[in-house]
N, C-alpha and C. Protein backbone atom coordinates (compact mmCIF):
# COMPACT_ATOMS: atom_id res chain seq x y z
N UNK A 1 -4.14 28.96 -3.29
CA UNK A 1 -3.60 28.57 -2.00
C UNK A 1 -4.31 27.30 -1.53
N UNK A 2 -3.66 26.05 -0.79
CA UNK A 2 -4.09 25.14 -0.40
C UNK A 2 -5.55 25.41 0.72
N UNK A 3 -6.01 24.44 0.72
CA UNK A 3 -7.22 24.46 1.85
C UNK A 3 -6.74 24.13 3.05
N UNK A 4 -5.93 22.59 2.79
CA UNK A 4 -5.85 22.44 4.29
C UNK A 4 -4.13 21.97 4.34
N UNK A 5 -3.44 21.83 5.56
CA UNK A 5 -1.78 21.40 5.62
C UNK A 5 -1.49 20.71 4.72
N UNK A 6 -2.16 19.25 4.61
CA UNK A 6 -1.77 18.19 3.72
C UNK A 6 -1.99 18.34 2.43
N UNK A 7 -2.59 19.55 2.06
CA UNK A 7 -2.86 19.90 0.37
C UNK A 7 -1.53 20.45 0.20
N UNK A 8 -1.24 21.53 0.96
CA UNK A 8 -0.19 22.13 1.16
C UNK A 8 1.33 21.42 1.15
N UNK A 9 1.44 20.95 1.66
CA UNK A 9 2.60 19.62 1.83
C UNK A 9 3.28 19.13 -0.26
N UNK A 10 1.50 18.44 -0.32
CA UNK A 10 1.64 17.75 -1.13
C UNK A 10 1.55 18.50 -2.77
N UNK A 11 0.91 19.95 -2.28
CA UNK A 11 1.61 20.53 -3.69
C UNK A 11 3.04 21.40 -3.35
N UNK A 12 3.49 21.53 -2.41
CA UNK A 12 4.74 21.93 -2.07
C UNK A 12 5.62 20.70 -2.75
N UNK A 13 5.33 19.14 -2.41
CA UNK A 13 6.14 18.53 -3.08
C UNK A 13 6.34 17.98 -4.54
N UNK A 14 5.27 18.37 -4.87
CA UNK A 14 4.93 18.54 -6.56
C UNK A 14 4.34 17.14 -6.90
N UNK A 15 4.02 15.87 -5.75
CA UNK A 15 3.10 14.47 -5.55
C UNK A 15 1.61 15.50 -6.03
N UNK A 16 0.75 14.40 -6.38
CA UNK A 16 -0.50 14.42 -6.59
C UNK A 16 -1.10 13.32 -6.05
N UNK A 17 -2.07 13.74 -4.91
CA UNK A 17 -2.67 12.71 -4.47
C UNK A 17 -2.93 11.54 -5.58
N UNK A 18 -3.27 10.06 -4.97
CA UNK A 18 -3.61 9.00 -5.36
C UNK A 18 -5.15 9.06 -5.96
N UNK A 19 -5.64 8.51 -7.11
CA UNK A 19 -7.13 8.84 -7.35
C UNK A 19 -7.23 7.58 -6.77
N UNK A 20 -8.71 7.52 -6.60
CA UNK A 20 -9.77 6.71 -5.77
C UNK A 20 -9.62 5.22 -6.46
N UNK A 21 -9.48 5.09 -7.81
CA UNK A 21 -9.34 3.78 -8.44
C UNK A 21 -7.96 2.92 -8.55
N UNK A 22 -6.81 3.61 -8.70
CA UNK A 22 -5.56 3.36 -8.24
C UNK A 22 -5.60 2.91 -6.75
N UNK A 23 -6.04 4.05 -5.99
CA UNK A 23 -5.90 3.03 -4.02
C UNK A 23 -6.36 2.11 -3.99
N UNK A 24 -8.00 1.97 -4.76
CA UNK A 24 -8.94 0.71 -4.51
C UNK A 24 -7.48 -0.56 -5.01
N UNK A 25 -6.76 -0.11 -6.23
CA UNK A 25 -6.06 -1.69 -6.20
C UNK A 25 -5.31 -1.82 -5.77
N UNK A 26 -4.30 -0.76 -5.61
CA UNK A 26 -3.48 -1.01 -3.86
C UNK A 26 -4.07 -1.22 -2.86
N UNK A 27 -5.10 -0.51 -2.36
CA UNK A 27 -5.57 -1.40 -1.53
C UNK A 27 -5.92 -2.82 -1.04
N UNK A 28 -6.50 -2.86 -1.99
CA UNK A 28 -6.93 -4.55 -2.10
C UNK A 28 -5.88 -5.49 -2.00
N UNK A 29 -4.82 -5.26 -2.86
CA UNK A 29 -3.51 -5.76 -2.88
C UNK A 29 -2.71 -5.55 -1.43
N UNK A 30 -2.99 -4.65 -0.57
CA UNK A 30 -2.59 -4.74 0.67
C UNK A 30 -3.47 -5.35 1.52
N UNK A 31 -4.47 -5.27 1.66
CA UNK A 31 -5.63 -5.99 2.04
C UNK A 31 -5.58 -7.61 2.71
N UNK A 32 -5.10 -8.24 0.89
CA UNK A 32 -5.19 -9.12 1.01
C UNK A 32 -3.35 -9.91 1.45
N UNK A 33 -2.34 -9.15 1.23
CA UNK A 33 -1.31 -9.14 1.63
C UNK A 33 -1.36 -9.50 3.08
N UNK A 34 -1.87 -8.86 4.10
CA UNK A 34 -1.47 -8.51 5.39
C UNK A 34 -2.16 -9.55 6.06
N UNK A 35 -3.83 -9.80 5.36
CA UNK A 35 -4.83 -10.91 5.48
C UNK A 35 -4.43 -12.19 5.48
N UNK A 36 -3.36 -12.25 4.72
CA UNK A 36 -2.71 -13.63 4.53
C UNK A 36 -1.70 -13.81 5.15
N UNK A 37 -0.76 -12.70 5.82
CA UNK A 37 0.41 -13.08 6.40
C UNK A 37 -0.19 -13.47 7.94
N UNK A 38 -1.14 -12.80 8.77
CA UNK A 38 -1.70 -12.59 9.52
C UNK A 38 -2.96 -14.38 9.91
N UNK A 39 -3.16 -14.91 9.07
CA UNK A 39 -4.08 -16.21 8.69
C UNK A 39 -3.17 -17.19 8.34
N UNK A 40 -1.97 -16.99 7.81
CA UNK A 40 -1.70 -18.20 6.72
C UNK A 40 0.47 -18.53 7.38
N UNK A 41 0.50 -17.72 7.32
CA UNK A 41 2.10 -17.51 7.44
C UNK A 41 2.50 -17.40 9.01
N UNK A 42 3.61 -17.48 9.01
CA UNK A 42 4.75 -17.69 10.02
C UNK A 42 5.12 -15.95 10.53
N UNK A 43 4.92 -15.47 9.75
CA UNK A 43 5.75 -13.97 10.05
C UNK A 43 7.43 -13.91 10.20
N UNK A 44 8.13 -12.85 10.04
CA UNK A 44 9.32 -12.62 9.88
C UNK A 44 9.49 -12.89 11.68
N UNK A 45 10.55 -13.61 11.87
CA UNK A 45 10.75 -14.34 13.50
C UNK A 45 9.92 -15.14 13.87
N UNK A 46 8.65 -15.40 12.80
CA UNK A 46 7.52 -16.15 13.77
C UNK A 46 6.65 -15.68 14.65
N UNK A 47 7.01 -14.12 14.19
CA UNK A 47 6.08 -13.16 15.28
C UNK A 47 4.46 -13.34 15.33
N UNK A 48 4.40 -13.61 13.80
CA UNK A 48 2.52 -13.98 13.69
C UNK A 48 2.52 -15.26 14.96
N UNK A 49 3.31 -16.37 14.54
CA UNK A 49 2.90 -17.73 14.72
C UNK A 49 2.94 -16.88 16.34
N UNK A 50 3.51 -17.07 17.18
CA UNK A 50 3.55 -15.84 18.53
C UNK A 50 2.52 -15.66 18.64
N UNK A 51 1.99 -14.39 18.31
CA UNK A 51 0.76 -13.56 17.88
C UNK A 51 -0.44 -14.81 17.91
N UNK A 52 -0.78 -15.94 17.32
CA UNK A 52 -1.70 -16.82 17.35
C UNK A 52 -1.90 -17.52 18.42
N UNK A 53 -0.56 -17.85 19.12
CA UNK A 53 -1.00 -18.52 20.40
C UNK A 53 -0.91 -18.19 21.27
N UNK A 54 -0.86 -16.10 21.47
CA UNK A 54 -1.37 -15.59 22.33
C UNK A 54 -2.71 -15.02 22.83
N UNK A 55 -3.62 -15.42 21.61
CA UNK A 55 -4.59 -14.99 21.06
C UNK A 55 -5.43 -16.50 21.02
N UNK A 56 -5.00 -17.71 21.07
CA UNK A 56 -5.91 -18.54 20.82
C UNK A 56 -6.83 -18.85 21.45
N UNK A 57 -6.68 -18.91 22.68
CA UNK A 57 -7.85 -19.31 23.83
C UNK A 57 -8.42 -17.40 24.06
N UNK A 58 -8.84 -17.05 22.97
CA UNK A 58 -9.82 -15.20 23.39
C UNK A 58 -9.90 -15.12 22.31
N UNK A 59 -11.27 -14.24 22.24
CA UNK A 59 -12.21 -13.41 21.55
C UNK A 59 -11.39 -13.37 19.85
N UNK A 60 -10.07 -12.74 20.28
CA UNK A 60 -9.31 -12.45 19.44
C UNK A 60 -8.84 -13.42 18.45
N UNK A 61 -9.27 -14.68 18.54
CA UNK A 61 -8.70 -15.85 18.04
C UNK A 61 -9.31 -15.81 16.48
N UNK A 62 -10.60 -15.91 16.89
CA UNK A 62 -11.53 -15.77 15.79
C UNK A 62 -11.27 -14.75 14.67
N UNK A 63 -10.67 -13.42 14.67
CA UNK A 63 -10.22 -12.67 13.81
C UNK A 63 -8.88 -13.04 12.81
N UNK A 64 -8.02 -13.98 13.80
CA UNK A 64 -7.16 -14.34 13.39
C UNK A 64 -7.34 -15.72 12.18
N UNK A 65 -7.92 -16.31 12.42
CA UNK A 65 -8.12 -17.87 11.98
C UNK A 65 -8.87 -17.48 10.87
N UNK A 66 -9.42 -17.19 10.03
CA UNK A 66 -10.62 -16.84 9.26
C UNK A 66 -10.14 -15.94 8.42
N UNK A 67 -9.70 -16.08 7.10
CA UNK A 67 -9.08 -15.62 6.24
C UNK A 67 -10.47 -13.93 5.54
N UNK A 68 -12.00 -14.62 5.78
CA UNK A 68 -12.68 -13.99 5.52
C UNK A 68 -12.70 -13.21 6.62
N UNK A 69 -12.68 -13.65 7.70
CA UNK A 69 -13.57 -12.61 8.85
C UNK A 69 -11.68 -11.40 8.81
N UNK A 70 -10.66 -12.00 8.80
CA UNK A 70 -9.63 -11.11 8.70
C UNK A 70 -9.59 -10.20 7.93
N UNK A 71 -10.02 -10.12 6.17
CA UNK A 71 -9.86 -9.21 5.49
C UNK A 71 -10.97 -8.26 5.79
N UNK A 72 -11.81 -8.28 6.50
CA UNK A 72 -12.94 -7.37 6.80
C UNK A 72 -11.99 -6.50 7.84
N UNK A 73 -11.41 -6.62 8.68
CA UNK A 73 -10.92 -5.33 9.61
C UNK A 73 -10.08 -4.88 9.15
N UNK A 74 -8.92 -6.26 8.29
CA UNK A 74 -8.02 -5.39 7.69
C UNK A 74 -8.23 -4.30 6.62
N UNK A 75 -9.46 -4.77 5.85
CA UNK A 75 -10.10 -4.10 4.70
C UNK A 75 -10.52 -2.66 5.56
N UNK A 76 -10.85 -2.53 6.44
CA UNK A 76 -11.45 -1.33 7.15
C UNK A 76 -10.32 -0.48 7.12
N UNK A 77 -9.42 -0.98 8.23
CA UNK A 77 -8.42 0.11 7.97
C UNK A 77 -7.65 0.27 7.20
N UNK A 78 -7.30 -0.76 5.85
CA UNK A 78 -6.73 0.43 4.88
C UNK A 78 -7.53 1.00 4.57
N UNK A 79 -8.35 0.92 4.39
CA UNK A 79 -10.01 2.16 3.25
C UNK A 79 -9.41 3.50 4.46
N UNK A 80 -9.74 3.01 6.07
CA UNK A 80 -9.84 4.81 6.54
C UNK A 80 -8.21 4.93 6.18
N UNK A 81 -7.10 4.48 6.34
CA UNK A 81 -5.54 4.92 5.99
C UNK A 81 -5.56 5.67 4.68
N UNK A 82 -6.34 4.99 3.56
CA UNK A 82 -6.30 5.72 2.00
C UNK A 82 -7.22 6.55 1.63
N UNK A 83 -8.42 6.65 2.31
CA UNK A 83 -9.62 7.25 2.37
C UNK A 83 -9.91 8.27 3.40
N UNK A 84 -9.52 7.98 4.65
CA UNK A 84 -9.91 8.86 5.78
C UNK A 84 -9.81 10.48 5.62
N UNK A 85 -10.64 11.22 5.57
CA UNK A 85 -10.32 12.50 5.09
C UNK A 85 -10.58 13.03 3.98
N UNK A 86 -10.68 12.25 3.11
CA UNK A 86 -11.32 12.35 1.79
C UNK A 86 -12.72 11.76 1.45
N UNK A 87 -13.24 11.04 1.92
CA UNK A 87 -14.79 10.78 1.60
C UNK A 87 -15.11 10.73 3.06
N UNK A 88 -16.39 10.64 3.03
CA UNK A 88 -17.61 10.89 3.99
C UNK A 88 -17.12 9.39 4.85
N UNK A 89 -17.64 9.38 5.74
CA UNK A 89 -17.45 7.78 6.61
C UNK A 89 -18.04 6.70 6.06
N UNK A 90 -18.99 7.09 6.18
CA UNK A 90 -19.94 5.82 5.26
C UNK A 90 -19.03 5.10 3.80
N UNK A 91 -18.56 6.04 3.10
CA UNK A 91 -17.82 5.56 1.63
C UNK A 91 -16.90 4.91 2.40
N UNK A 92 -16.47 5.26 3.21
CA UNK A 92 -15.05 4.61 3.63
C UNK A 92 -15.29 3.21 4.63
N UNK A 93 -16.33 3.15 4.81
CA UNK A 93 -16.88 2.34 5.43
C UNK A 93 -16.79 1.05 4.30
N UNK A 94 -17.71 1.32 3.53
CA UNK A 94 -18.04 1.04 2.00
C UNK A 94 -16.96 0.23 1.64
N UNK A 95 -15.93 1.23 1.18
CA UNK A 95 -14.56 0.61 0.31
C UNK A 95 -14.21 -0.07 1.16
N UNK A 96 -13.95 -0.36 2.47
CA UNK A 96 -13.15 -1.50 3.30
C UNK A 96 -13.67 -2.80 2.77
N UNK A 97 -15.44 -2.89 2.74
CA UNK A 97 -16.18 -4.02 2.81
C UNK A 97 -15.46 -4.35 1.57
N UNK A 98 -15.39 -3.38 0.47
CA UNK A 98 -14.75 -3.30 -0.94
C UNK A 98 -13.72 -3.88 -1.04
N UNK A 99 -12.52 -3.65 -0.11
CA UNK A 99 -11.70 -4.26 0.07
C UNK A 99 -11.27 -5.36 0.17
N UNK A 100 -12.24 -5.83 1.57
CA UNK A 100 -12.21 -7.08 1.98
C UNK A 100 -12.36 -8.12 0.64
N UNK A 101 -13.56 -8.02 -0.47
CA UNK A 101 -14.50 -8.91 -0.73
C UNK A 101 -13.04 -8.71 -2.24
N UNK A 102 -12.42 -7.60 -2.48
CA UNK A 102 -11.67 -8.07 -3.18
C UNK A 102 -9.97 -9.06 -2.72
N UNK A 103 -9.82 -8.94 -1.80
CA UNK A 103 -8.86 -9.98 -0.95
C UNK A 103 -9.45 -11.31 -1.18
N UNK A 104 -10.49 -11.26 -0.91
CA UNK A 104 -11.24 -12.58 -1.29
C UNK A 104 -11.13 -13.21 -2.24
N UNK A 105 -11.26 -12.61 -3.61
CA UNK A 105 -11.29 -13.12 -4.96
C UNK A 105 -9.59 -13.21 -5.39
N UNK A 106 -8.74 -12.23 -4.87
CA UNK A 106 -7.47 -12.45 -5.20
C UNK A 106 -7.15 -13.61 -4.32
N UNK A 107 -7.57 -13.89 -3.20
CA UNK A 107 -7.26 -15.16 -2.33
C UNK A 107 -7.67 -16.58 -2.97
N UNK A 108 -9.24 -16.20 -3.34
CA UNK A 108 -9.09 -17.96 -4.10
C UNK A 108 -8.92 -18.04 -5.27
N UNK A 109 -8.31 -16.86 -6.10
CA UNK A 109 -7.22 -16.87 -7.25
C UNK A 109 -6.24 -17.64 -7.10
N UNK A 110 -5.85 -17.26 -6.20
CA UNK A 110 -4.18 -17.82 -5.62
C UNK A 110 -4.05 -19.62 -4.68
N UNK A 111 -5.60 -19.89 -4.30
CA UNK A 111 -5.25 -21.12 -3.30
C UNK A 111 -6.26 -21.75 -3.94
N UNK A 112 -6.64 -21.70 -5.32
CA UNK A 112 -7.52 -22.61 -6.56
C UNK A 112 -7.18 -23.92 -6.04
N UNK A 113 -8.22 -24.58 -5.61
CA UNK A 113 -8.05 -26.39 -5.76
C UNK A 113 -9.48 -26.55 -6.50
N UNK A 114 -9.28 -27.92 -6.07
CA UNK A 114 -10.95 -28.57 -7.29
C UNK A 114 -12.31 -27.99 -6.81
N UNK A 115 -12.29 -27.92 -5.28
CA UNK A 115 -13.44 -27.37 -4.57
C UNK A 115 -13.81 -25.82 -4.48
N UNK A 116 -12.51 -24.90 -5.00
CA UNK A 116 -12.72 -23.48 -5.65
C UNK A 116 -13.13 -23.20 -4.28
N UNK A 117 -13.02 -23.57 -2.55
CA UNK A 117 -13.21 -23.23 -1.65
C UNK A 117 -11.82 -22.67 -0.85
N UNK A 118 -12.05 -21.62 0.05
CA UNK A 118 -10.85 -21.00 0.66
C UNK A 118 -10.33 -22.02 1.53
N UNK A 119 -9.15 -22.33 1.58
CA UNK A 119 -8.92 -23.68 3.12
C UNK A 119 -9.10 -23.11 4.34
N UNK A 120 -9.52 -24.08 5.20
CA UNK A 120 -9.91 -23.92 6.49
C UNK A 120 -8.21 -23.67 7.30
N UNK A 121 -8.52 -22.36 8.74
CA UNK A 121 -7.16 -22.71 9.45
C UNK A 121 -6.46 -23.68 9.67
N UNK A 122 -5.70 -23.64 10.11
CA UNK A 122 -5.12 -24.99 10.33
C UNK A 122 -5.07 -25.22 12.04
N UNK A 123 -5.21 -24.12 12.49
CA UNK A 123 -5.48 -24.41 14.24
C UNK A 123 -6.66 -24.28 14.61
N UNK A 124 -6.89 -25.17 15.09
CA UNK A 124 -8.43 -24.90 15.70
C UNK A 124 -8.79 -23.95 16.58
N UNK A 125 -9.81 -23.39 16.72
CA UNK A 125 -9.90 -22.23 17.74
C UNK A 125 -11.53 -22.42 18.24
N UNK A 126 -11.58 -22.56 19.33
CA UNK A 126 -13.16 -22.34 20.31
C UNK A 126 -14.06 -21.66 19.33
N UNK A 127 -13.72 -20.51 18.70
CA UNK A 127 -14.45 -19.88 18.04
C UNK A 127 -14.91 -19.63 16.88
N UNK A 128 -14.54 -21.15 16.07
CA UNK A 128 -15.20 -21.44 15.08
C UNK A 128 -15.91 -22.77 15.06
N UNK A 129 -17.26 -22.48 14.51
CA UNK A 129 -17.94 -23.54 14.34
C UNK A 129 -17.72 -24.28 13.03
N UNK A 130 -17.43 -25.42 12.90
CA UNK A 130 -17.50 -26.05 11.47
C UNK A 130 -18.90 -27.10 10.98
N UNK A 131 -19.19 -26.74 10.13
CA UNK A 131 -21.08 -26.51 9.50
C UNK A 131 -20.69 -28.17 8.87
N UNK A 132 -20.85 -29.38 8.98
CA UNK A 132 -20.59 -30.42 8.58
C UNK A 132 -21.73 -30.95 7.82
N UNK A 133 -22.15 -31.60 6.54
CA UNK A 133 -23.15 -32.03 6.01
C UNK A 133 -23.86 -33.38 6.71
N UNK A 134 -24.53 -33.73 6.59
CA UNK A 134 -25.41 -34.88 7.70
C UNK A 134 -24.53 -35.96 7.54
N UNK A 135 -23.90 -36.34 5.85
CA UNK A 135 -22.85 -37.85 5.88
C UNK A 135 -22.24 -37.54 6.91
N UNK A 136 -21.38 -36.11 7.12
CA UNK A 136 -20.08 -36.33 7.75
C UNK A 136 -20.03 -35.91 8.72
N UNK A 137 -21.63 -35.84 9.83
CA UNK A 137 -21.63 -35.60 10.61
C UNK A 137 -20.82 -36.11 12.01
N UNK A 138 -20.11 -36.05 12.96
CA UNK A 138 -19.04 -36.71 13.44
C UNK A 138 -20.33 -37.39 14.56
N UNK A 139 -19.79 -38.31 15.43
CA UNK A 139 -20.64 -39.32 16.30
C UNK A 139 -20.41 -38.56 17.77
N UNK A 140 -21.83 -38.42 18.69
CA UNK A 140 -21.50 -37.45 19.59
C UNK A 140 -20.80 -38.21 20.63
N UNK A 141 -19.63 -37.35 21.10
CA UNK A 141 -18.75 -37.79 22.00
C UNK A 141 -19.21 -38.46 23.67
């Protein structure tokens, strides 16, 4: 007999949960999916582009703009969506970071130039600083 509802459910429907190494690459693969529509894209209606310049002047801007700092929350909640309930918090904690850092590598898979660096937003936001080397330091205003 099952332990708990959702065991129940899911051998009632004759599915077998997902193992842990299969989610990790769906995951990641969603991860970095949502990371990019959310950073990079327009959205279906333009709802992201929306979404950005309701968000640009707050806190919230910064999550948005930052392809890295994005796959970290997004990475969080798929890990608890595929994980929650099944490992301890901490693991699930874990696999998000897991997540994230693989969005990452599928990201500058995919946006390879000579500098093998992720591109910067394209909107500026209050809440990023850009780290300039001393040549290209700009002249103070």
């Amino acid at each position: 007999m099952p332990s708990t509802p959702a065991a129940g459910r899911i051998a009632r429907s004759g599915r077998r949960p997902l193992g842990v190494l299969p989610a990790l690459g769906i995951g990641a693969l969603a991860t970095w999916r949502v990371s990019r529509l959310i950073v990079a894209e327009d959205g279906p209606a333009q709802l992201v582009v929306r979404l950005r310049r309701a968000v640009d002047a707050t806190p919230l801007a910064g999550l948005m703009d930052c392809f890295a700092c994005t796959s970290v929350w997004i990475g969080l909640g798929t890990s608890a969506v595929l994980f929650g309930g099944r490992l301890p918090v901490r693991d699930v904690g874990v696999a998000g970071l897991a997540l994230s850092g693989a969005a990452l590598l599928v990201e500058s898979l995919m946006t390879r130039d000579d500098s093998g660096l992720l591109p910067e937003p394209e909107v500026d936001s209050p809440l990023i600083t850009v780290i300039t080397e001393p040549s290209e330091a700009r002249p103070p205003s």
